[in-house]
PDB file of N, CA and C in Angstrom:
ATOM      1  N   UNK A   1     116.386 102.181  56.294  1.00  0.00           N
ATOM      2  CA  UNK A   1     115.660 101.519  57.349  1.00  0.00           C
ATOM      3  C   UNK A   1     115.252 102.553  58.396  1.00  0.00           C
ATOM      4  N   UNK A   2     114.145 102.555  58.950  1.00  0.00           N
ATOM      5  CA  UNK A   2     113.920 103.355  59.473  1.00  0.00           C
ATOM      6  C   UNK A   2     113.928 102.844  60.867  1.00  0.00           C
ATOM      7  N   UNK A   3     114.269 104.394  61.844  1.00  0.00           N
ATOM      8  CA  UNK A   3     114.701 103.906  63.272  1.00  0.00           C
ATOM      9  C   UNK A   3     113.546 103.996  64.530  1.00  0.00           C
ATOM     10  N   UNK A   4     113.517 103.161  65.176  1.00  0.00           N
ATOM     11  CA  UNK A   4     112.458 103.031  66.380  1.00  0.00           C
ATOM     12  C   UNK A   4     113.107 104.130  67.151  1.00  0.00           C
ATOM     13  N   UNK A   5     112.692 104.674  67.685  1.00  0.00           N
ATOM     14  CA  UNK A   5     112.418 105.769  68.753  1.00  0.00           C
ATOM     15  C   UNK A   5     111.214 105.923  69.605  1.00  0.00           C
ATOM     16  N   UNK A   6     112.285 105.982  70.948  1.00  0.00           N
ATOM     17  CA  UNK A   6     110.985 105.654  71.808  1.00  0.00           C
ATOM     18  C   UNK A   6     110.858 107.125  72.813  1.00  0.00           C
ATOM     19  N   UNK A   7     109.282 107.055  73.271  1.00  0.00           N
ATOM     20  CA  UNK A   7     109.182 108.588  73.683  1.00  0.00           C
ATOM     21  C   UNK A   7     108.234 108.116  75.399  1.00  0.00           C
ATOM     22  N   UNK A   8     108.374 109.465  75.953  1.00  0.00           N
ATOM     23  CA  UNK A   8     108.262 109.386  77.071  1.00  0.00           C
ATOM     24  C   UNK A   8     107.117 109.992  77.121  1.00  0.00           C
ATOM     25  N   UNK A   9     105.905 108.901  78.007  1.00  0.00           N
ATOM     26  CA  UNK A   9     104.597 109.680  78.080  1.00  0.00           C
ATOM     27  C   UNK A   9     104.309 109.825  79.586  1.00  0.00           C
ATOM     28  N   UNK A  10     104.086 110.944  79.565  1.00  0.00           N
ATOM     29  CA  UNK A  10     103.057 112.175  80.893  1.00  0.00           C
ATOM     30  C   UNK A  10     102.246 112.231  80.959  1.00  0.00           C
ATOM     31  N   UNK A  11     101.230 110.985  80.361  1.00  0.00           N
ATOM     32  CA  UNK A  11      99.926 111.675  80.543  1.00  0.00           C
ATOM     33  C   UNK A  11      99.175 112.565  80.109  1.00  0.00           C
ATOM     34  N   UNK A  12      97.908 112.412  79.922  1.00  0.00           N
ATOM     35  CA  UNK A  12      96.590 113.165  79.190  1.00  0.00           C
ATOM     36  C   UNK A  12      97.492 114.360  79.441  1.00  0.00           C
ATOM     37  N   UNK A  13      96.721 115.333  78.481  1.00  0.00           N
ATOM     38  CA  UNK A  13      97.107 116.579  78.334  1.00  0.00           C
ATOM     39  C   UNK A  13      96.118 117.226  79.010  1.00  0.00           C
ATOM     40  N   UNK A  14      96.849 118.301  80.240  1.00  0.00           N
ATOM     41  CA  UNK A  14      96.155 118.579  81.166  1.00  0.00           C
ATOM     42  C   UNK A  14      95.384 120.090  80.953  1.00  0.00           C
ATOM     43  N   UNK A  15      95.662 120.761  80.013  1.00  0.00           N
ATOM     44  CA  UNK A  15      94.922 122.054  79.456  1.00  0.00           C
ATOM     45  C   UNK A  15      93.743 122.067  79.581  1.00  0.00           C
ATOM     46  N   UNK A  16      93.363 123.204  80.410  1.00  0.00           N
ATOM     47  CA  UNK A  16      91.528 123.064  80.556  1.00  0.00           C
ATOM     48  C   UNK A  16      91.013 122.246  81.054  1.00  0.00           C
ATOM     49  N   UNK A  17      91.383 121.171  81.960  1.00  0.00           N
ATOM     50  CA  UNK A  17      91.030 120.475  82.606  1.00  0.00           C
ATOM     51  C   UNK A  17      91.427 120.146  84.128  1.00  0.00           C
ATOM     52  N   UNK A  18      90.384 119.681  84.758  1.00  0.00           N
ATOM     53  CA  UNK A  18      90.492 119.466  86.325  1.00  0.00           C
ATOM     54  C   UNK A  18      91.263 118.573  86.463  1.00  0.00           C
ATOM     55  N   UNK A  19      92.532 119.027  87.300  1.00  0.00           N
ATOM     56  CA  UNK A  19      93.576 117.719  88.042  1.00  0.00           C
ATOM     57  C   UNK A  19      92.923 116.537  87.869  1.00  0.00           C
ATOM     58  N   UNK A  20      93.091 114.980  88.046  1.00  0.00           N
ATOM     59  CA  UNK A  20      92.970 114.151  88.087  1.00  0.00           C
ATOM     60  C   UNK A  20      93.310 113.875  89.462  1.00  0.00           C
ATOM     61  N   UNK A  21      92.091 112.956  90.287  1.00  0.00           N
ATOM     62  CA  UNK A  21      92.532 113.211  91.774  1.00  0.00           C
ATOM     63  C   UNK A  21      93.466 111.443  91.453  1.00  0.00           C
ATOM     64  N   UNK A  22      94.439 111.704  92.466  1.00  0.00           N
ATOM     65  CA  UNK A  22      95.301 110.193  92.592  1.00  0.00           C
ATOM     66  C   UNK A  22      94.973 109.516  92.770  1.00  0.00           C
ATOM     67  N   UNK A  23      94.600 107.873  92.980  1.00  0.00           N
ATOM     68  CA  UNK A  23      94.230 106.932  93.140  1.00  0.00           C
ATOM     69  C   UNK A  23      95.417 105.956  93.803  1.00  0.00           C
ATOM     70  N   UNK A  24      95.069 105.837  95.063  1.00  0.00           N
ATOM     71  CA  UNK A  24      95.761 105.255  95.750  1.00  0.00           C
ATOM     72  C   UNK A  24      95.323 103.104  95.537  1.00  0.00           C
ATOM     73  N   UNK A  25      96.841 102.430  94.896  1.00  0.00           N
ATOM     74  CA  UNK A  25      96.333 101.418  94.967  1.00  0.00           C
ATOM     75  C   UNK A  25      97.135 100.619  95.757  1.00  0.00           C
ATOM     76  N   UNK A  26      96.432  99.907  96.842  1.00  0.00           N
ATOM     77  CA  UNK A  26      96.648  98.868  97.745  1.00  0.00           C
ATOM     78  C   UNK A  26      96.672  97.718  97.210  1.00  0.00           C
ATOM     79  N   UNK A  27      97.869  96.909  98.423  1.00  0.00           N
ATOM     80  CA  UNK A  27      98.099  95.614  98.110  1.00  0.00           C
ATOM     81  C   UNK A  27      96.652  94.723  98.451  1.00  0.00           C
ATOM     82  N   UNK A  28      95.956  93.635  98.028  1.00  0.00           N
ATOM     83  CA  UNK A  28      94.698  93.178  98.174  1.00  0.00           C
ATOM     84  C   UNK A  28      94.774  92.569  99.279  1.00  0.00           C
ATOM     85  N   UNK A  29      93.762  92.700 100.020  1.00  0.00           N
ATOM     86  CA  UNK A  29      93.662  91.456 101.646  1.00  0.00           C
ATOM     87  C   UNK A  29      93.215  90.807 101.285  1.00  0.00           C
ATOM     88  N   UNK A  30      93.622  89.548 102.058  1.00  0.00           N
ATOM     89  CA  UNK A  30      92.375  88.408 102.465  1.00  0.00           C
ATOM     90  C   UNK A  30      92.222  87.926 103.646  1.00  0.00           C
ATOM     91  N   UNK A  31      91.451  87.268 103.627  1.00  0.00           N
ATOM     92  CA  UNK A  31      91.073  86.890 105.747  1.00  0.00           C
ATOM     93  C   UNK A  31      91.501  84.998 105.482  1.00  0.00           C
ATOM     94  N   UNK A  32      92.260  84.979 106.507  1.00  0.00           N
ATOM     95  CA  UNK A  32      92.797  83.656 106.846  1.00  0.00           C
ATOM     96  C   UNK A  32      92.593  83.121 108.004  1.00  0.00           C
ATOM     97  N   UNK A  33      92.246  81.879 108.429  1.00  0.00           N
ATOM     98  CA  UNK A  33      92.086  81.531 109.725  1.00  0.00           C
ATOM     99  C   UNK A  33      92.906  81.322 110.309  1.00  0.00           C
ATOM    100  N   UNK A  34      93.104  81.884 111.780  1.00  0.00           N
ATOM    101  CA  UNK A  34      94.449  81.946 112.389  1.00  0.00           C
ATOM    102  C   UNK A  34      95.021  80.558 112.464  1.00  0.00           C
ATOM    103  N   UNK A  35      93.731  79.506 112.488  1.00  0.00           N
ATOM    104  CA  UNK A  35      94.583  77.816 112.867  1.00  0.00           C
ATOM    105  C   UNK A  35      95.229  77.741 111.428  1.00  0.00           C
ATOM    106  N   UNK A  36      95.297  78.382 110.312  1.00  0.00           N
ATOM    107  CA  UNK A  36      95.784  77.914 108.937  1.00  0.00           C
ATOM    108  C   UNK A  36      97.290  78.338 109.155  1.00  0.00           C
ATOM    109  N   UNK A  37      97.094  80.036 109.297  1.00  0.00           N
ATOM    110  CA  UNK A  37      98.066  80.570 109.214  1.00  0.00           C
ATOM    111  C   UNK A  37      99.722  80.088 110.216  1.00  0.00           C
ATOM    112  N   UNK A  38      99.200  80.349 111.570  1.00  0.00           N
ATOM    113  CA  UNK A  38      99.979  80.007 112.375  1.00  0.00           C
ATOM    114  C   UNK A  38     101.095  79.129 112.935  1.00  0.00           C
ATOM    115  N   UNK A  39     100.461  77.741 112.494  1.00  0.00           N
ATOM    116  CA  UNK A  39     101.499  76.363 112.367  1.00  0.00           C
ATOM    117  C   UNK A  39     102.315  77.421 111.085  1.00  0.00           C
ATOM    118  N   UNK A  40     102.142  78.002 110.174  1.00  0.00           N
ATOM    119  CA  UNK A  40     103.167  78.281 109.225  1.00  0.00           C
ATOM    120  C   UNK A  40     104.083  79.442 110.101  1.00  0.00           C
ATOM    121  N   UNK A  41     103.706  80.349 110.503  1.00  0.00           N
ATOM    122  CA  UNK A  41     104.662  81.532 110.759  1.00  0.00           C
ATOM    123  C   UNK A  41     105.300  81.160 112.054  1.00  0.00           C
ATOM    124  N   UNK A  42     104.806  80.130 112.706  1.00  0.00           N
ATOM    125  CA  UNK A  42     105.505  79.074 113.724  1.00  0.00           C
ATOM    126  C   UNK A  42     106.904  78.348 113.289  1.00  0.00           C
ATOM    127  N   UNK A  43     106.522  77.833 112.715  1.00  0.00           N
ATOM    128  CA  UNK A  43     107.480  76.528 111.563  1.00  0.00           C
ATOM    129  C   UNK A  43     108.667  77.368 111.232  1.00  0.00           C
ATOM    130  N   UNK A  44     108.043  79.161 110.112  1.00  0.00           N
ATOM    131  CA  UNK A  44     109.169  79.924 109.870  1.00  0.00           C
ATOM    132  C   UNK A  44     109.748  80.597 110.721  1.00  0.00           C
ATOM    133  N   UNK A  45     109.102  80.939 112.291  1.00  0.00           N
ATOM    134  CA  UNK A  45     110.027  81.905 113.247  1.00  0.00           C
ATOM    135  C   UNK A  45     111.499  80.780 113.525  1.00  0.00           C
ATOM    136  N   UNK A  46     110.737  79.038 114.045  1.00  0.00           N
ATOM    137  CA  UNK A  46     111.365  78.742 114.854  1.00  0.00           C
ATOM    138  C   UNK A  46     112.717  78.074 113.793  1.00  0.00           C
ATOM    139  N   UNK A  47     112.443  78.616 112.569  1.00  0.00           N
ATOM    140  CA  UNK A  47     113.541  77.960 111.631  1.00  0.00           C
ATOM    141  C   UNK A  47     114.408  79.491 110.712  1.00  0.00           C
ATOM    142  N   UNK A  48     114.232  80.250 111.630  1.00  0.00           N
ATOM    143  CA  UNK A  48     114.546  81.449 111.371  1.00  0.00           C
ATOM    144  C   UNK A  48     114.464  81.903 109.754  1.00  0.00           C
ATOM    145  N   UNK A  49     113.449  81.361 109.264  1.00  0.00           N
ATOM    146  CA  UNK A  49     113.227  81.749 107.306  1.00  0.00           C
ATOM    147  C   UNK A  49     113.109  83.755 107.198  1.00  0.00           C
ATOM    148  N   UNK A  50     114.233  83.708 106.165  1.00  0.00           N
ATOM    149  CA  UNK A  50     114.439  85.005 105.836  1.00  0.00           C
ATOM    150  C   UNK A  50     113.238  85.672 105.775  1.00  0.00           C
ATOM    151  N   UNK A  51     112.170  85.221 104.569  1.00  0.00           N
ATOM    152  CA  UNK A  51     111.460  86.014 104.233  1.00  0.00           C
ATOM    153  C   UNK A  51     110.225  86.385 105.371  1.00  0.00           C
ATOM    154  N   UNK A  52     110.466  85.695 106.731  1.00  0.00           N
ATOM    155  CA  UNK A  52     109.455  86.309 107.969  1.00  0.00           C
ATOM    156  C   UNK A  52     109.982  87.497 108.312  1.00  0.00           C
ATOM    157  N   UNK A  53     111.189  87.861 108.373  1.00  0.00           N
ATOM    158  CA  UNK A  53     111.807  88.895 108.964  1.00  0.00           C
ATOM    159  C   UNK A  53     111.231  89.719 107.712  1.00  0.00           C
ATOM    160  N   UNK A  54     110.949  89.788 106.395  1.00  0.00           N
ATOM    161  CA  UNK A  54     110.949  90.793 105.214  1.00  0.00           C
ATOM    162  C   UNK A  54     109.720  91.764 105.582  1.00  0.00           C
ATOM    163  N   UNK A  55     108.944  90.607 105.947  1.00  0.00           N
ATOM    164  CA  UNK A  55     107.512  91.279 106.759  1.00  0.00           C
ATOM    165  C   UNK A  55     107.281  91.613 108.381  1.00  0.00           C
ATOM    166  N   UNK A  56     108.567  91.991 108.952  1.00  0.00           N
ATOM    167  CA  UNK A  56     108.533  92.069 110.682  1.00  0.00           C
ATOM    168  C   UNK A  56     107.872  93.954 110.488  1.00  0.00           C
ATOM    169  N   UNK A  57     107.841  94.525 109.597  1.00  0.00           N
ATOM    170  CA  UNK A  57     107.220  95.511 110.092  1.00  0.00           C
ATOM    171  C   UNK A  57     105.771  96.255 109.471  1.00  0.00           C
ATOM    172  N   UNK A  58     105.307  94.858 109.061  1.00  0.00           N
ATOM    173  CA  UNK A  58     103.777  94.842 108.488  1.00  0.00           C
ATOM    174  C   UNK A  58     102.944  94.938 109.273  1.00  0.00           C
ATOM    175  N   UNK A  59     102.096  95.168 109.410  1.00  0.00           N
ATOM    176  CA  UNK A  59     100.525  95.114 110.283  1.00  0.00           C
ATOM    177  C   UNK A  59      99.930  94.479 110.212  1.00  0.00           C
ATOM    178  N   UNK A  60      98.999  93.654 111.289  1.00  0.00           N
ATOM    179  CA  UNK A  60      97.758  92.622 111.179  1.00  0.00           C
ATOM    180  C   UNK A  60      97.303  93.198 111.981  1.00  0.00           C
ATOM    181  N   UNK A  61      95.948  93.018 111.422  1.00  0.00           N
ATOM    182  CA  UNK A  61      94.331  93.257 112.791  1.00  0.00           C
ATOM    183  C   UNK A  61      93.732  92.007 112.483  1.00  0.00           C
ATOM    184  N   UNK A  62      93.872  91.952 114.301  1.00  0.00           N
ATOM    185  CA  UNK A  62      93.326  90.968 115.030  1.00  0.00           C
ATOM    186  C   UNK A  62      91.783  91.368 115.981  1.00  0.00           C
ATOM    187  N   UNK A  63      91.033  90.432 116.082  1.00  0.00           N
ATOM    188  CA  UNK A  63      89.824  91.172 116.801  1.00  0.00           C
ATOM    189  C   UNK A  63      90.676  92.052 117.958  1.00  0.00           C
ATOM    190  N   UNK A  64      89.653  92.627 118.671  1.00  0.00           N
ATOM    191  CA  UNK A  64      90.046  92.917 119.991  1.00  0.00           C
ATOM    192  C   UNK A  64      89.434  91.768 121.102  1.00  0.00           C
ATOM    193  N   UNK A  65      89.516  90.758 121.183  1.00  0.00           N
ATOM    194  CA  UNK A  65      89.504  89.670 122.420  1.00  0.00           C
ATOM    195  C   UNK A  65      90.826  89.106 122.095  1.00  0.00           C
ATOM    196  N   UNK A  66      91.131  89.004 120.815  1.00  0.00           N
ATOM    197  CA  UNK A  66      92.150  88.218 120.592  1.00  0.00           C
ATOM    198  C   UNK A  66      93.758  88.873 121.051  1.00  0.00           C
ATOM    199  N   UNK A  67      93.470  90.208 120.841  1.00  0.00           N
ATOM    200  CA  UNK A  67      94.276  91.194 121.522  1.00  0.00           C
ATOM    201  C   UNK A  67      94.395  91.154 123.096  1.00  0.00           C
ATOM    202  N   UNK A  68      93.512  91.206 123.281  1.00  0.00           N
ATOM    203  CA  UNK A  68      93.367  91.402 124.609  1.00  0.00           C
ATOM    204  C   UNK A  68      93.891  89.898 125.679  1.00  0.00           C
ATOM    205  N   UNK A  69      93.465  88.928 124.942  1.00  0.00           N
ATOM    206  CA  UNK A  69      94.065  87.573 125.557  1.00  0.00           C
ATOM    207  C   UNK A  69      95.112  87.540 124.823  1.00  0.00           C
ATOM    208  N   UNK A  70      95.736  88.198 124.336  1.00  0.00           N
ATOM    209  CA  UNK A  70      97.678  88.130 124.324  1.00  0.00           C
ATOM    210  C   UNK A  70      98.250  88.835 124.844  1.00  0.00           C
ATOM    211  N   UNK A  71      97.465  90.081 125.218  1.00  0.00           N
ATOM    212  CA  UNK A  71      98.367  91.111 126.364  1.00  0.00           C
ATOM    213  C   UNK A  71      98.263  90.057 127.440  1.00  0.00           C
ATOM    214  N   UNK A  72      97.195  89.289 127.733  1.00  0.00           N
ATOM    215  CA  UNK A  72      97.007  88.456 129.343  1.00  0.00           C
ATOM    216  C   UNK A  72      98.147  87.346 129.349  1.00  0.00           C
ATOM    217  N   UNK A  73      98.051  87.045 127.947  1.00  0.00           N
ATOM    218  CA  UNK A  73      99.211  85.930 128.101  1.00  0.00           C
ATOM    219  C   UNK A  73     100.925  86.414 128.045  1.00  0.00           C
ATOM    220  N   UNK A  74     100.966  87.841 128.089  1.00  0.00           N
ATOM    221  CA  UNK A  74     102.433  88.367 127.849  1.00  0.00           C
ATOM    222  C   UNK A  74     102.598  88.931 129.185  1.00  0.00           C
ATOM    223  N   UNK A  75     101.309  89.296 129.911  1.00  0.00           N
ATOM    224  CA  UNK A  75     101.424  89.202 131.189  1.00  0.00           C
ATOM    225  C   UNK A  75     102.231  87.939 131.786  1.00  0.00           C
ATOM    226  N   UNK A  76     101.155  87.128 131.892  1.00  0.00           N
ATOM    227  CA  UNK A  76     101.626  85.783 132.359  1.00  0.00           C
ATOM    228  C   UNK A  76     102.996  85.279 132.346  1.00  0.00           C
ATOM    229  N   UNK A  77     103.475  85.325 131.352  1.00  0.00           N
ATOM    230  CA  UNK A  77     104.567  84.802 130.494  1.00  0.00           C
ATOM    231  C   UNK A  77     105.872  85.771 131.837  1.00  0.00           C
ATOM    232  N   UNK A  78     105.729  86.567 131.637  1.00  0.00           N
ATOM    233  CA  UNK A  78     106.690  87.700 132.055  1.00  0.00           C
ATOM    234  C   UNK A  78     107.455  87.293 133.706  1.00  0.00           C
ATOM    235  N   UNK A  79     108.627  87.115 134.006  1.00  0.00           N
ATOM    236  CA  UNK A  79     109.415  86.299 134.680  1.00  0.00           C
ATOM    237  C   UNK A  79     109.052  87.196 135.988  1.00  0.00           C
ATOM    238  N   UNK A  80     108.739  86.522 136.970  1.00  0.00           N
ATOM    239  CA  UNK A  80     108.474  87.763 138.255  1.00  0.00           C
ATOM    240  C   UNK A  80     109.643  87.977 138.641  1.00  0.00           C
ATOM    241  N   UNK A  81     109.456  89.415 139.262  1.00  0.00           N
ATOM    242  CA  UNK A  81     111.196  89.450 139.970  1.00  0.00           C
ATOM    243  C   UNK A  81     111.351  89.408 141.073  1.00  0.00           C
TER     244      UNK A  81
END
């Protein structure tokens, strides 16, 4: 009987040929409307769901007005002394 053996591949054989430049692949976006999104990441802060914290150090872009009227409202918010 003959035996399976399995082998380890590296890739094209690079002799005489130009590097292969890397290809960087990203996770895919999509655009969501903030009224969709929000009641949800609301619902999960205020019910402390694990998997919000999995993503606490992800990135979103937001316009810049929308930015800008949450710095005003973190102003606001902020307890005078």
């Amino acid at each position: 009987m003959k035996r399976n053996s399995l082998r380890i591949y590296h890739g094209p054989d690079d002799r005489g040929r130009q590097p292969a430049t890397k290809t960087v692949v990203s996770t895919p976006c999509i655009q969501v409307p903030l009224r969709e999104i929000l009641p949800l990441l609301a619902d999960a802060h205020m019910n402390q769901r694990a998997w919000l914290q999995d993503f606490g150090a992800d990135t979103l872009t937001v316009s810049r007005d929308l930015y800008e009227v949450m710095l005003a409202y973190q102003r606001y918010q902020r307890p005078s002394a």
